[in-house]
Protein backbone atom coordinates (compact mmCIF):
# COMPACT_ATOMS: atom_id res chain seq x y z
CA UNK A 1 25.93 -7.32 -21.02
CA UNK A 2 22.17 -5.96 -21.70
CA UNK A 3 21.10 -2.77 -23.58
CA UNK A 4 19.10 -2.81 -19.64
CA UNK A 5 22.78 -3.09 -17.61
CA UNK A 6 24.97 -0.73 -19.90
CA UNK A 7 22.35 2.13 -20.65
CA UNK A 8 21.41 5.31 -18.78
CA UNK A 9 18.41 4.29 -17.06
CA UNK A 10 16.44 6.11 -14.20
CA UNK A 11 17.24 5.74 -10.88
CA UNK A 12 13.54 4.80 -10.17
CA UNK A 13 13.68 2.08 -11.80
CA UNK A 14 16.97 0.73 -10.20
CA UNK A 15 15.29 0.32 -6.29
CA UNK A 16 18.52 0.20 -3.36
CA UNK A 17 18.53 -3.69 -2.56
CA UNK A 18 21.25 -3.12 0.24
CA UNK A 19 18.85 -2.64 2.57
CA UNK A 20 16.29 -5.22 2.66
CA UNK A 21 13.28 -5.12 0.79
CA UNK A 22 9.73 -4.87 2.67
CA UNK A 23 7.59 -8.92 2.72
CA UNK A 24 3.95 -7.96 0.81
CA UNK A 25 1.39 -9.86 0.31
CA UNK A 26 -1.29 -8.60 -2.71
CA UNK A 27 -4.60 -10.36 -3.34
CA UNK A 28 -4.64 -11.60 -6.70
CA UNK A 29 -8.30 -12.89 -6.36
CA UNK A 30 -11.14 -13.05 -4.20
CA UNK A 31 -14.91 -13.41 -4.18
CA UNK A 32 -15.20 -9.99 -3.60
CA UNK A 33 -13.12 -8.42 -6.85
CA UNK A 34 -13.17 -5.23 -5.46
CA UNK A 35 -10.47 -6.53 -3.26
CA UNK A 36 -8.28 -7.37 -5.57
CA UNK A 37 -4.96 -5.96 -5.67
CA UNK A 38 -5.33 -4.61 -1.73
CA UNK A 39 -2.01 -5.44 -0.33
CA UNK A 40 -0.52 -5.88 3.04
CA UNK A 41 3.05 -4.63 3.40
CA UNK A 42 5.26 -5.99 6.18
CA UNK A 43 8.29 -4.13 7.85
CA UNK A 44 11.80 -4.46 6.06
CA UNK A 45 12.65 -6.48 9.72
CA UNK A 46 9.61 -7.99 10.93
CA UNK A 47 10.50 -11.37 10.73
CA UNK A 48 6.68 -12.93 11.18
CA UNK A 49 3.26 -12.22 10.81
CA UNK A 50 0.12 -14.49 11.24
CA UNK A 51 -2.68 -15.03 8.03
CA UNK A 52 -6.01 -16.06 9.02
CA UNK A 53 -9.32 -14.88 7.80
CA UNK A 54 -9.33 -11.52 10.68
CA UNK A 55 -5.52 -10.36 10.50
CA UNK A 56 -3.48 -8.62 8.80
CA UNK A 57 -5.61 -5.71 7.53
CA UNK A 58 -5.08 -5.65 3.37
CA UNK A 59 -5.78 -2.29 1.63
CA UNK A 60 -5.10 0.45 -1.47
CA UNK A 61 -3.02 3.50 -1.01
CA UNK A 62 -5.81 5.30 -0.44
CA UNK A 63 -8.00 2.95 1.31
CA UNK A 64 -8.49 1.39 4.72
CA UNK A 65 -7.51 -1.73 5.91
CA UNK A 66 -9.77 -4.50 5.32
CA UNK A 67 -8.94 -8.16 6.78
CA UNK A 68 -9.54 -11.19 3.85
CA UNK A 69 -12.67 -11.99 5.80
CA UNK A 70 -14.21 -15.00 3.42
CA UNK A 71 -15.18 -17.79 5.36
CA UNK A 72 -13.33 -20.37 3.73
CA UNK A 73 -10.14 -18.95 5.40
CA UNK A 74 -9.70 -20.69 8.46
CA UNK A 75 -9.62 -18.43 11.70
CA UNK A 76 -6.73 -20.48 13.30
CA UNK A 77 -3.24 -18.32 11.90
CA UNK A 78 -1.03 -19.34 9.72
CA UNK A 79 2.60 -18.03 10.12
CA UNK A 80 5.08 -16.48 7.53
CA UNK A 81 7.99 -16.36 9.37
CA UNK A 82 11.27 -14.30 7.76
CA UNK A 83 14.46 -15.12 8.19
CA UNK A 84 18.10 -13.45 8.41
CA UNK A 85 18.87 -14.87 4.91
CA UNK A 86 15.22 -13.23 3.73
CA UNK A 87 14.31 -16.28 3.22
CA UNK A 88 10.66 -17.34 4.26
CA UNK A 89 9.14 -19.97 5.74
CA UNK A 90 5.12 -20.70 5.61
CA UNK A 91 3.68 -22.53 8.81
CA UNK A 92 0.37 -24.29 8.08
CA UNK A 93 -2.54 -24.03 10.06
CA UNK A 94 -3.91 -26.78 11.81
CA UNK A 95 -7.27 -26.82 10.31
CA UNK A 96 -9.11 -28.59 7.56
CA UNK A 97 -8.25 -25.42 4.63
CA UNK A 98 -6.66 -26.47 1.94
CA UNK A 99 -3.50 -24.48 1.43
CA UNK A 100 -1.86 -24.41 -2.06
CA UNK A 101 1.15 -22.82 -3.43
CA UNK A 102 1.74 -21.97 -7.01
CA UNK A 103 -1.45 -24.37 -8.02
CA UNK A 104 0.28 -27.76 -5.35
CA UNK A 105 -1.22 -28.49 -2.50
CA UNK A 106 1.02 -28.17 1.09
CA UNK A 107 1.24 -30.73 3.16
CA UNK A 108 4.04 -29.55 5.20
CA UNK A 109 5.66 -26.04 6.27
CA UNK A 110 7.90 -24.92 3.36
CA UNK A 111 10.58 -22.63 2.90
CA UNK A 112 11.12 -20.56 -0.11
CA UNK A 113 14.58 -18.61 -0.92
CA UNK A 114 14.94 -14.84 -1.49
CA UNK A 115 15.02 -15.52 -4.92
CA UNK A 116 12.05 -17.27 -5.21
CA UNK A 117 9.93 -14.99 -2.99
CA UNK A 118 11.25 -12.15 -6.21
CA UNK A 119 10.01 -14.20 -8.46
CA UNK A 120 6.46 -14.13 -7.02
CA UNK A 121 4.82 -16.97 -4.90
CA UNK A 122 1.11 -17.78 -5.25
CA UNK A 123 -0.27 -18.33 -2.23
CA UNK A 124 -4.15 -20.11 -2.24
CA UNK A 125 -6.44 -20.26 0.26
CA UNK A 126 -9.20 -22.23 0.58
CA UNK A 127 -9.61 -22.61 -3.03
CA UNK A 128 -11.67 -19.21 -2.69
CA UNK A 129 -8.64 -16.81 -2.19
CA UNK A 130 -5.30 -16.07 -3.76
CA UNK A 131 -2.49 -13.99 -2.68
CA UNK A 132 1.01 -12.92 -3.86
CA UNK A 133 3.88 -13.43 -1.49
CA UNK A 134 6.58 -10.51 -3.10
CA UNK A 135 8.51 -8.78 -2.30
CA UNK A 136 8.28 -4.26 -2.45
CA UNK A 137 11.45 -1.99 -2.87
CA UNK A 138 8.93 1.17 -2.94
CA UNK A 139 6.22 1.48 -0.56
CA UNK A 140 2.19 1.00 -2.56
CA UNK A 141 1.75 4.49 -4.04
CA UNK A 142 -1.40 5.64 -6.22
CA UNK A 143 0.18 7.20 -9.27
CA UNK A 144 -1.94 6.28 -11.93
CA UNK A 145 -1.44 6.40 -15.40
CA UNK A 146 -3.95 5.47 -17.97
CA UNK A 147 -3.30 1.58 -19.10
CA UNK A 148 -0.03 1.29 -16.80
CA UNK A 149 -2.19 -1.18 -14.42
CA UNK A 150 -0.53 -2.60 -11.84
CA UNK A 151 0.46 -2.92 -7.95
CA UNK A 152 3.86 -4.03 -7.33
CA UNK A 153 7.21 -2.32 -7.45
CA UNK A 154 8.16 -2.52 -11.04
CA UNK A 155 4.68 -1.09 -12.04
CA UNK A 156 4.85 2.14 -9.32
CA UNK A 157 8.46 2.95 -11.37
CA UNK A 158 7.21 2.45 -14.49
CA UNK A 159 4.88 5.17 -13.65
CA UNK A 160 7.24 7.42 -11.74
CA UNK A 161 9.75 7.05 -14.87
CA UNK A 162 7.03 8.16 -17.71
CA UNK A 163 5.82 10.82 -15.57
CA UNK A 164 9.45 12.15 -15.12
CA UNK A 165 10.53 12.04 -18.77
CA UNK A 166 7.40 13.02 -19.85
CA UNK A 167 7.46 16.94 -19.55
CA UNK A 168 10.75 16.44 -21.54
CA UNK A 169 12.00 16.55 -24.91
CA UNK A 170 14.86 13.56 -24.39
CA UNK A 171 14.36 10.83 -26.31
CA UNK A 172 13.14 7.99 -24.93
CA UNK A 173 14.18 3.95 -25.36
CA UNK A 174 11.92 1.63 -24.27
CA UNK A 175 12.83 -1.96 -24.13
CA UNK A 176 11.43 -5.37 -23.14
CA UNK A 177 9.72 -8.66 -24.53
CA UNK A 178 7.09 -8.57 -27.30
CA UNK A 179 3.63 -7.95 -25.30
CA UNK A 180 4.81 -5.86 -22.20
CA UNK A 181 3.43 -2.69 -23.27
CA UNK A 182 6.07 -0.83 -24.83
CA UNK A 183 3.56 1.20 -26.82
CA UNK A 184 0.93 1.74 -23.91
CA UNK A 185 4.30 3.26 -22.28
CA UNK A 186 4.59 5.59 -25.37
CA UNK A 187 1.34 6.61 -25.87
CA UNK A 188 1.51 7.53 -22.24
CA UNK A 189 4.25 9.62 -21.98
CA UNK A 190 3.03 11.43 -25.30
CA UNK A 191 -0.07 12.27 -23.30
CA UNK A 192 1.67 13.62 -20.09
CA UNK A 193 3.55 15.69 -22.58
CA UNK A 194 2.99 19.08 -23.65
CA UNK A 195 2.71 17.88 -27.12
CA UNK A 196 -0.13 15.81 -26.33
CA UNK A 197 -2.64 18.45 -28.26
CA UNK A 198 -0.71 16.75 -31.19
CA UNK A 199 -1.22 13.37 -32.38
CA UNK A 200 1.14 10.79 -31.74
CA UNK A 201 2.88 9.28 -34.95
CA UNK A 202 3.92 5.97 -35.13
CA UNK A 203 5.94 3.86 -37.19
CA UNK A 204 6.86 -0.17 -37.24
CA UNK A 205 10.18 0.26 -38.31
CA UNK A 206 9.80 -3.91 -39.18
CA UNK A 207 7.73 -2.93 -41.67
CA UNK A 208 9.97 -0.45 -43.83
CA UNK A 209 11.62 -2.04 -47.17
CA UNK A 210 15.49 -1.21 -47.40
CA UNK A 211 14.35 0.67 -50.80
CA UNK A 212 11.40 2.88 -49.49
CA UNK A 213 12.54 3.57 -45.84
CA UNK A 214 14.57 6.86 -46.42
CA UNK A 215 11.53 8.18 -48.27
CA UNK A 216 8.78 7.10 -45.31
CA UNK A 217 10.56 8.58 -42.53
CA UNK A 218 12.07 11.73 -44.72
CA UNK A 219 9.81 12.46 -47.36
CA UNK A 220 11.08 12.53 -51.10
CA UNK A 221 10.82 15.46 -53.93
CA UNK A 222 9.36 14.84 -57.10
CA UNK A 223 11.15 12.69 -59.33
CA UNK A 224 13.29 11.67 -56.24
CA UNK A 225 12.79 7.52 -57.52
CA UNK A 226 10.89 5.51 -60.29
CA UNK A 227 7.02 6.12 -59.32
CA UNK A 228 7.59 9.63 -57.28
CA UNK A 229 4.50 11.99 -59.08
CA UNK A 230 4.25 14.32 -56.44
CA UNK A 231 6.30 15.31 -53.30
CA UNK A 232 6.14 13.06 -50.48
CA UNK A 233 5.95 13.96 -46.87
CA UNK A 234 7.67 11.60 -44.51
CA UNK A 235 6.82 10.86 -41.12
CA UNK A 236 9.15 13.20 -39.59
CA UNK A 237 7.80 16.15 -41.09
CA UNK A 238 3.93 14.77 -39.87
CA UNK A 239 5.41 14.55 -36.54
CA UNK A 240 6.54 18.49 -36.02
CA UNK A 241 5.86 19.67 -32.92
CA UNK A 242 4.58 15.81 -31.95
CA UNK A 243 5.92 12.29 -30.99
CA UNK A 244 7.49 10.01 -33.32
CA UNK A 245 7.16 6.68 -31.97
CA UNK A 246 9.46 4.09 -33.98
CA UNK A 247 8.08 0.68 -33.14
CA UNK A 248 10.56 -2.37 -33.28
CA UNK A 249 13.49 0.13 -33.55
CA UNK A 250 16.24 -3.01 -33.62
CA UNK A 251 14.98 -3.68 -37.21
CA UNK A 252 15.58 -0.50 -38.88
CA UNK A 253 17.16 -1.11 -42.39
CA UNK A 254 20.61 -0.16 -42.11
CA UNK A 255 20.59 2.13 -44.61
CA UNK A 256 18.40 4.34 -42.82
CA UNK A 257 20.48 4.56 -39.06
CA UNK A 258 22.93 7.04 -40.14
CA UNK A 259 20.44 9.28 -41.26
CA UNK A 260 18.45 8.54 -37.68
CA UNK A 261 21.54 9.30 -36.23
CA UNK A 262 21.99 12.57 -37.63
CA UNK A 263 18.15 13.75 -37.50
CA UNK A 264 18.83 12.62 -33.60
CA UNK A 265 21.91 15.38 -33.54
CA UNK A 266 20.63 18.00 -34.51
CA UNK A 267 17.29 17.58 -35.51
CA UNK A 268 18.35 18.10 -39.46
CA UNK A 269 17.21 15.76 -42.70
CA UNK A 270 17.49 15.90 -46.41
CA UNK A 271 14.55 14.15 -48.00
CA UNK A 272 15.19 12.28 -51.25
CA UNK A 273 16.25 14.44 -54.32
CA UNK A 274 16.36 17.39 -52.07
CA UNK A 275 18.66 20.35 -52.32
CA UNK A 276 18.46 21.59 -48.98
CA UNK A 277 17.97 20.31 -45.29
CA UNK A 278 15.02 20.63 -43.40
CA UNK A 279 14.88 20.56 -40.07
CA UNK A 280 12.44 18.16 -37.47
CA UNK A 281 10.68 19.03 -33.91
CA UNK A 282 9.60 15.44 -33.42
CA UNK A 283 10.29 14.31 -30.12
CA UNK A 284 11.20 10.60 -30.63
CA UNK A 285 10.53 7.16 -28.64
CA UNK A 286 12.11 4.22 -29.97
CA UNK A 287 11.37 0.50 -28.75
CA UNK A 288 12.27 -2.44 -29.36
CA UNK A 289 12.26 -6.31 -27.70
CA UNK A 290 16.04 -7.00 -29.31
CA UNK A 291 19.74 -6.60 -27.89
CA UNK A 292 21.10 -3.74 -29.37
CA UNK A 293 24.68 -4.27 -28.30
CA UNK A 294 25.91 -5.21 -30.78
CA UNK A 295 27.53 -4.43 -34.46
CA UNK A 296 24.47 -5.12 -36.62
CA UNK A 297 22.78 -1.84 -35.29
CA UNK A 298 24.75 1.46 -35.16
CA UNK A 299 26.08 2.07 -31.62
CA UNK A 300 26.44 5.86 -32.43
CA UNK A 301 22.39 6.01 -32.94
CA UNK A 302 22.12 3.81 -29.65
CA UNK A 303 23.94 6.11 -27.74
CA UNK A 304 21.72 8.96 -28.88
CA UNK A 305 18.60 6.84 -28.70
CA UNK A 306 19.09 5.73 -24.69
CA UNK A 307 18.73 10.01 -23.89
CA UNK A 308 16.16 7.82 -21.26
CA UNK A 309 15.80 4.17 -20.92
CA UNK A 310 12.94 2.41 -19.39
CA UNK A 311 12.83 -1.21 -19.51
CA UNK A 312 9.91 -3.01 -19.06
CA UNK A 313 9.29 -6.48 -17.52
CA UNK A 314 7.81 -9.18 -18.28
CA UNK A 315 4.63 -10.19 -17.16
CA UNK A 316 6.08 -13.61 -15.24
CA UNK A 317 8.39 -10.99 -13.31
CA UNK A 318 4.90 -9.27 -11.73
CA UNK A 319 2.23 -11.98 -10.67
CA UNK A 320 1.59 -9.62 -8.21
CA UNK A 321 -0.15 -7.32 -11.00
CA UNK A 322 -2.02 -10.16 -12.21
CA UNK A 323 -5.34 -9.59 -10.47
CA UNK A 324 -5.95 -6.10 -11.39
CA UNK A 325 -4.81 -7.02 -14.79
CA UNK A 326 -7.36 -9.55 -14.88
CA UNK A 327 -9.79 -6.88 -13.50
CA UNK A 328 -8.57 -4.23 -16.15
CA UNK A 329 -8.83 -6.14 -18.99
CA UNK A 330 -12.28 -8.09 -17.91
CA UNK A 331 -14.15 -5.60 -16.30
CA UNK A 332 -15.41 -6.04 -12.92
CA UNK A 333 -18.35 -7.90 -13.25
CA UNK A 334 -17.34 -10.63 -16.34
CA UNK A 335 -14.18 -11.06 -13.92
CA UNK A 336 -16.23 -12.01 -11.08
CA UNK A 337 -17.64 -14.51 -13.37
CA UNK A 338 -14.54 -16.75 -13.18
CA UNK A 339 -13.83 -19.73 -10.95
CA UNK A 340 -10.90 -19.41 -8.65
CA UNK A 341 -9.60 -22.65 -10.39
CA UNK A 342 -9.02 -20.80 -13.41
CA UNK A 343 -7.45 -17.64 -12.25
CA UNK A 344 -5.15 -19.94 -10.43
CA UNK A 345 -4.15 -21.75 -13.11
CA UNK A 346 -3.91 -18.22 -15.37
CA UNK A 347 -1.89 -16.82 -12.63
CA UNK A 348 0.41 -19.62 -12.22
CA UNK A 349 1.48 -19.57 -16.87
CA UNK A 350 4.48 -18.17 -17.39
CA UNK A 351 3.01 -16.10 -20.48
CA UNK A 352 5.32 -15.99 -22.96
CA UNK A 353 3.32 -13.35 -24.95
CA UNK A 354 3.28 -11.20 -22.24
CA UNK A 355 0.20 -8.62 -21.64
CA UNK A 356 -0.77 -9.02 -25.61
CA UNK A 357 -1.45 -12.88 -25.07
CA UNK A 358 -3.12 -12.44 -21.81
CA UNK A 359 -5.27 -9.94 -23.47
CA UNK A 360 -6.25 -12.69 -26.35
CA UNK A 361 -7.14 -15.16 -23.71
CA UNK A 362 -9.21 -13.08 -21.52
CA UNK A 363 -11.05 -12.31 -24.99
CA UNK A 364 -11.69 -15.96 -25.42
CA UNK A 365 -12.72 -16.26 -22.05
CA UNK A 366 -15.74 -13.19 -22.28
CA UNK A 367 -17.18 -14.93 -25.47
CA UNK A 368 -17.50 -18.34 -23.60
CA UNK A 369 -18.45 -16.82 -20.86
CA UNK A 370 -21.21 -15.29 -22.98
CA UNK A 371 -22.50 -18.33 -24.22
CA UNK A 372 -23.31 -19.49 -20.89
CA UNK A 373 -20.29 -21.50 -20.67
CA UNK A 374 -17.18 -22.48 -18.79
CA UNK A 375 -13.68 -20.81 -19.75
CA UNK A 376 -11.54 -23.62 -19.95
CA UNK A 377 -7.53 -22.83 -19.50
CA UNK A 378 -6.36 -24.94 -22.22
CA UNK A 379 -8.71 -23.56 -24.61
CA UNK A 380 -8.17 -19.99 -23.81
CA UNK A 381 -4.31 -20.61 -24.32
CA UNK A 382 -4.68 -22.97 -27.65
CA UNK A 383 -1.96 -25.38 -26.36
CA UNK A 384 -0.53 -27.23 -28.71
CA UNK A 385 -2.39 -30.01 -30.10
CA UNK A 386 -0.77 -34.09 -29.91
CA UNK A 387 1.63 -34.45 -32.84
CA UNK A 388 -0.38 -36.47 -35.32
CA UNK A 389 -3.42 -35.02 -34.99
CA UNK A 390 -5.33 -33.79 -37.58
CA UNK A 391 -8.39 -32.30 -35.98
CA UNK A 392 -9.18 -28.83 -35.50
CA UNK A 393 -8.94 -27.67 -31.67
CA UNK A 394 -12.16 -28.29 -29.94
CA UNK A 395 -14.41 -25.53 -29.49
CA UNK A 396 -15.83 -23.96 -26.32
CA UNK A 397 -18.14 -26.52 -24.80
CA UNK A 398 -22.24 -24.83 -25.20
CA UNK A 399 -22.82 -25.14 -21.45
CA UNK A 400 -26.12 -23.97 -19.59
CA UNK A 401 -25.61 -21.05 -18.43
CA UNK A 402 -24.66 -20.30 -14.46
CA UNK A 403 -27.76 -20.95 -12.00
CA UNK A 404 -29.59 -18.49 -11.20
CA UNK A 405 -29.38 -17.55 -7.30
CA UNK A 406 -32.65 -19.23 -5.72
CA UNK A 407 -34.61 -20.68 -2.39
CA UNK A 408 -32.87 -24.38 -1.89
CA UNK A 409 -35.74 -25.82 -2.17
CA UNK A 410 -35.79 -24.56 -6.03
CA UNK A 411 -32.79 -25.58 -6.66
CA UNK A 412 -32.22 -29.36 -9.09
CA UNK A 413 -29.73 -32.26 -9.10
CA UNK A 414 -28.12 -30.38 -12.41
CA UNK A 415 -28.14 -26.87 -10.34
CA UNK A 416 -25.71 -28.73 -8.10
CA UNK A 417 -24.06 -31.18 -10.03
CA UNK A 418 -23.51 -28.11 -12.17
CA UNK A 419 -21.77 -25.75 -9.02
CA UNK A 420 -19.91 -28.92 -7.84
CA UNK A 421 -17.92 -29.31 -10.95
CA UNK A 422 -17.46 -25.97 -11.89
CA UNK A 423 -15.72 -25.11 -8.69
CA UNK A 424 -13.71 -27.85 -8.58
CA UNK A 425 -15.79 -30.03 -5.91
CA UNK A 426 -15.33 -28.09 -3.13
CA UNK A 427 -18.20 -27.59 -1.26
CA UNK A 428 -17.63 -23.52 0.12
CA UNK A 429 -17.16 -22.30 -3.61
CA UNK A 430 -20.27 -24.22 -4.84
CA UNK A 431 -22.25 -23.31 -1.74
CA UNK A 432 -20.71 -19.18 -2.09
CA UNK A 433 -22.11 -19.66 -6.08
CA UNK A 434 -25.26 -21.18 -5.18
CA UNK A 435 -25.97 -18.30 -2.52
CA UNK A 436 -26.81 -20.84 0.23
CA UNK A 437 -25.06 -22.14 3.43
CA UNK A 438 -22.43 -24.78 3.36
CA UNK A 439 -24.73 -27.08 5.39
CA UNK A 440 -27.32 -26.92 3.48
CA UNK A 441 -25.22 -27.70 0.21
CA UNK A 442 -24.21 -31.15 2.58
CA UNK A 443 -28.28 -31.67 2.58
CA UNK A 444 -28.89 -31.30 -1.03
CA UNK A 445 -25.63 -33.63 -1.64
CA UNK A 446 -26.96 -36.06 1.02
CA UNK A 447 -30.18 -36.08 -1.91
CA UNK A 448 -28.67 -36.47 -4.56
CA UNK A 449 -28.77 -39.31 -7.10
CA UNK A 450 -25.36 -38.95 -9.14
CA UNK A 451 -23.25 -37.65 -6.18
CA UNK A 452 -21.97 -39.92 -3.72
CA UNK A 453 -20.08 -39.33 -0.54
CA UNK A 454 -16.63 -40.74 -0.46
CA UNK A 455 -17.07 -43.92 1.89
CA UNK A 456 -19.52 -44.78 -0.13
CA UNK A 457 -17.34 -45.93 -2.83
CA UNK A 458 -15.26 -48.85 -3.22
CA UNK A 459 -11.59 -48.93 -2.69
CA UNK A 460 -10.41 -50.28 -6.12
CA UNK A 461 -12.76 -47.42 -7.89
CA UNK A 462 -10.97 -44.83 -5.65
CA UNK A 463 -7.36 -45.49 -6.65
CA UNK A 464 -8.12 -46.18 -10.36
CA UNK A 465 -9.85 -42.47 -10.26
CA UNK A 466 -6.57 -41.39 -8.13
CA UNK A 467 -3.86 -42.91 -10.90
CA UNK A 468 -5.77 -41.47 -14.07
CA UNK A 469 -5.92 -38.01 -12.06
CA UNK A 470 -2.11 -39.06 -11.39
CA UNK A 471 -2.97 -37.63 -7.87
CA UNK A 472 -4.75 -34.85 -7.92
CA UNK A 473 -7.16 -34.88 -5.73
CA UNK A 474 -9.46 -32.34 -7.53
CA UNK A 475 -9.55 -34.07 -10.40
CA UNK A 476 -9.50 -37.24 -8.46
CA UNK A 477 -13.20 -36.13 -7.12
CA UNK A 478 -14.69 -34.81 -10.35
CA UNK A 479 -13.93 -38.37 -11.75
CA UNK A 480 -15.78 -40.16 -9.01
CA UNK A 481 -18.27 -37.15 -8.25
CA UNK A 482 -17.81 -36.07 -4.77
CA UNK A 483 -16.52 -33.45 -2.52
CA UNK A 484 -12.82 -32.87 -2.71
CA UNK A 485 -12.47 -32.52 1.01
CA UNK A 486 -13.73 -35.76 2.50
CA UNK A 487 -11.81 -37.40 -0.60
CA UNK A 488 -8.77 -35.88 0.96
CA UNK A 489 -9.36 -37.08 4.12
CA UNK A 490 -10.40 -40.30 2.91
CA UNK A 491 -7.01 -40.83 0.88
CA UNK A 492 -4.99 -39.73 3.77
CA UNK A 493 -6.84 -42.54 6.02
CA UNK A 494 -6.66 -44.99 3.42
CA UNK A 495 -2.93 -43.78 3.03
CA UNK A 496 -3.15 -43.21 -0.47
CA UNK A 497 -1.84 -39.53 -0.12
CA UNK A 498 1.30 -38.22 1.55
């Protein structure tokens, strides 16, 4: 049993799945980054809708509806058909788009469970647009809250939760993985409050020794311990009339939770050496990423700690969220700076760090792109090097930077060699970067010297190029140096792909 299961938690946050929960589909990325996070939202029993580039109509909560539009979507439909079991089943198109889900190509229709559609299916198309395939237990709803971000269920909650506990003085427990945001959440509710004129105290209760703890959260008279000059004011007392955030509450020294416990009560402390209570109007908000259930943290101080519990997910649980993340954290215009490939393979990590180690990466990502370079996704996550190696991890390739948007006729072999392999070899991202049509990209390619078309390379070369990419055909083409699509279809008549 979880601190989450067995603790009095809002009833926002606990959606009614007896009746079925609505299909959405939320744009994680496209060209157009203003789009991101629009989201179309399906009837609890439709049981199919047609994608193509004109239908449906995506849009905010306070928006109109906008179709995808980009022209790499094909026109021809494809169907998402819903069945009684909610589970869903994605027809492809008959048309030359390339269709990906979660970062593999589809070659087939494919049916995903109930379960899986909760856990958030990324749904690419064209290698220029991504979608989320969700599913919503509370209709879209614009309730912001500064640094909540987010689109899907669990984020609208969130932000119904802090605003309702907010105006209170109940304490608060927030709980979830390192890196979701616990203290964004407090910092929020402190400034919905009416103590928000106040400053917000906070304390990483991780960081208290088992000696000195009593004295930094109570204060200590004179002579209270070896090395106490002068009276000492402890946190509670700072945080009269304010917020007393304690940070990593599941490693408070036990010596201290008894006197937590009490202070909780009735809002009464002795500091060290004292001969008389004092009494505290700090309104507290504990978090903590541990289980708390059990007998190495006092249950009696749990029980007054959970006054209101909000548990907050993790960051795999909401790929839906992850384009206006993205756009949050980035900026508008660095995060139209990005290549589709990347945010799909950013999208698709599981993030074990949570919000803090997408934040790092996205960091990484502005300084490379800053140097004129490309973000690379192992080097913005710092895999793990090879066991046995030595070497420091490679820095950010020096690249030159983007090309500047210009007449085709000004454009060189490196302007387009450059596009090509920066959008993976597909010829309507490079031609959408290069600001020119996609038949006049096929001219310049026709001209060049270093890229060749497809049948214009041997056999043998081709499925050496296809086993080191162990067959992926993007990486396939940027080993040989031409366009992903015709390789396709070249593999497919050569049989060399399913």
């Amino acid at each position: 049993m979880t601190d989450a299961t067995r603790t009095l938690t809002s009833p926002l946050g606990q959606p009614d799945f007896a009746a079925r929960p609505l299909l959405a589909l939320t744009i994680v990325w496209h060209p157009d980054v203003t789009r991101i996070g629009d989201q179309f939202v399906s009837g609890a029993h439709s049981d199919a809708l047609e994608l193509n580039r004109y239908s449906p109509l995506f849009c905010k909560p306070d928006g109109d509806g906008l179709a995808l539009g980009h022209g790499g979507i094909s026109r021809e439909p494809m169907r998402i058909v819903r069945d009684a079991q909610d589970g869903v089943t994605l027809h492809l198109p008959a048309t030359r788009m390339v269709v990906e889900l979660n970062g593999v190509i589809a070659q087939d229709r494919t049916r995903l469970d109930a379960a899986q559609i909760g856990a958030g299916q990324l749904l690419g198309l064209g290698r220029a647009v991504l979608l989320c395939v969700h599913w919503m237990s509370l209709l879209p709803k614009a309730n912001q809250i500064a640094g909540m971000v987010g689109v899907g269920s669990a984020a609208i909650a969130i932000r119904d939760q802090l605003r309702m506990v907010a105006p209170t003085d109940m304490p608060v427990l927030m709980l979830g993985e390192t890196g979701t945001g616990k203290e964004i959440a407090a910092r929020a509710i402190h400034a919905l409050s009416k103590r928000c004129d106040a400053k917000l105290v906070t304390v990483n209760m991780a960081a208290l020794t088992e000696s000195l703890a009593a004295a930094d959260l109570f204060g200590a008279v004179k002579g209270a311990y070896t090395g106490a000059q002068t009276e000492r004011k402890g946190l509670f007392a700072e945080a009269d009339d304010a917020t007393l955030f304690l940070d990593e509450i599941g490693n408070a020294p036990a010596t201290v939770q008894p006197m937590l416990l009490r202070v909780l009560d009735g809002g009464d402390y002795r500091p060290l050496g004292a001969a008389q209570d004092r009494r505290s109007t700090a309104r507290l908000i504990a978090a903590t990423d541990q289980e708390l259930d059990s007998a190495a943290f006092n249950q009696a101080l749990l029980q007054r700690l959970e006054g209101f519990v909000i548990q907050l997910p993790p960051l795999r649980q909401r790929r839906e969220d992850f384009g206006v993340l993205l756009v949050h954290l980035m900026g508008r215009e660095m995060a139209a700076r990005l290549s589709y490939a990347l945010v799909l393979q950013l999208a698709c990590y599981d993030w074990p760090g949570n919000i803090r180690q997408l934040v790092r990466a996205l960091q990484r990502a502005k300084l490379t792109l800053d140097v004129g370079a490309e973000p690379l996704f192992d080097q913005l996550l710092r895999l793990p090097r090879q066991q046995g190696s030595d070497a420091p991890p490679p820095a950010p390739p020096v690249a030159p930077a983007p090309p500047v948007r210009r007449k085709p006729s000004e454009l060189g072999e490196q302007d387009i060699l450059q596009a090509m392999a920066q959008h993976g070899w597909t010829i309507q991202s490079a031609a959408a970067a290069l600001d020119i049509s996609r038949p006049t990209l096929y001219k310049l390619l026709e001209r060049h010297s270093a890229i060749r078309r497809p049948e214009q390379i041997a056999p043998d070369e081709i499925k050496r190029a296809l086993a080191d990419s162990r067959g992926d055909v993007a990486r396939c083409a940027a080993l040989l140096q031409t366009p992903a699509e015709p390789l396709r279809r070249l593999l497919h008549k050569l049989q060399l792909l399913d």
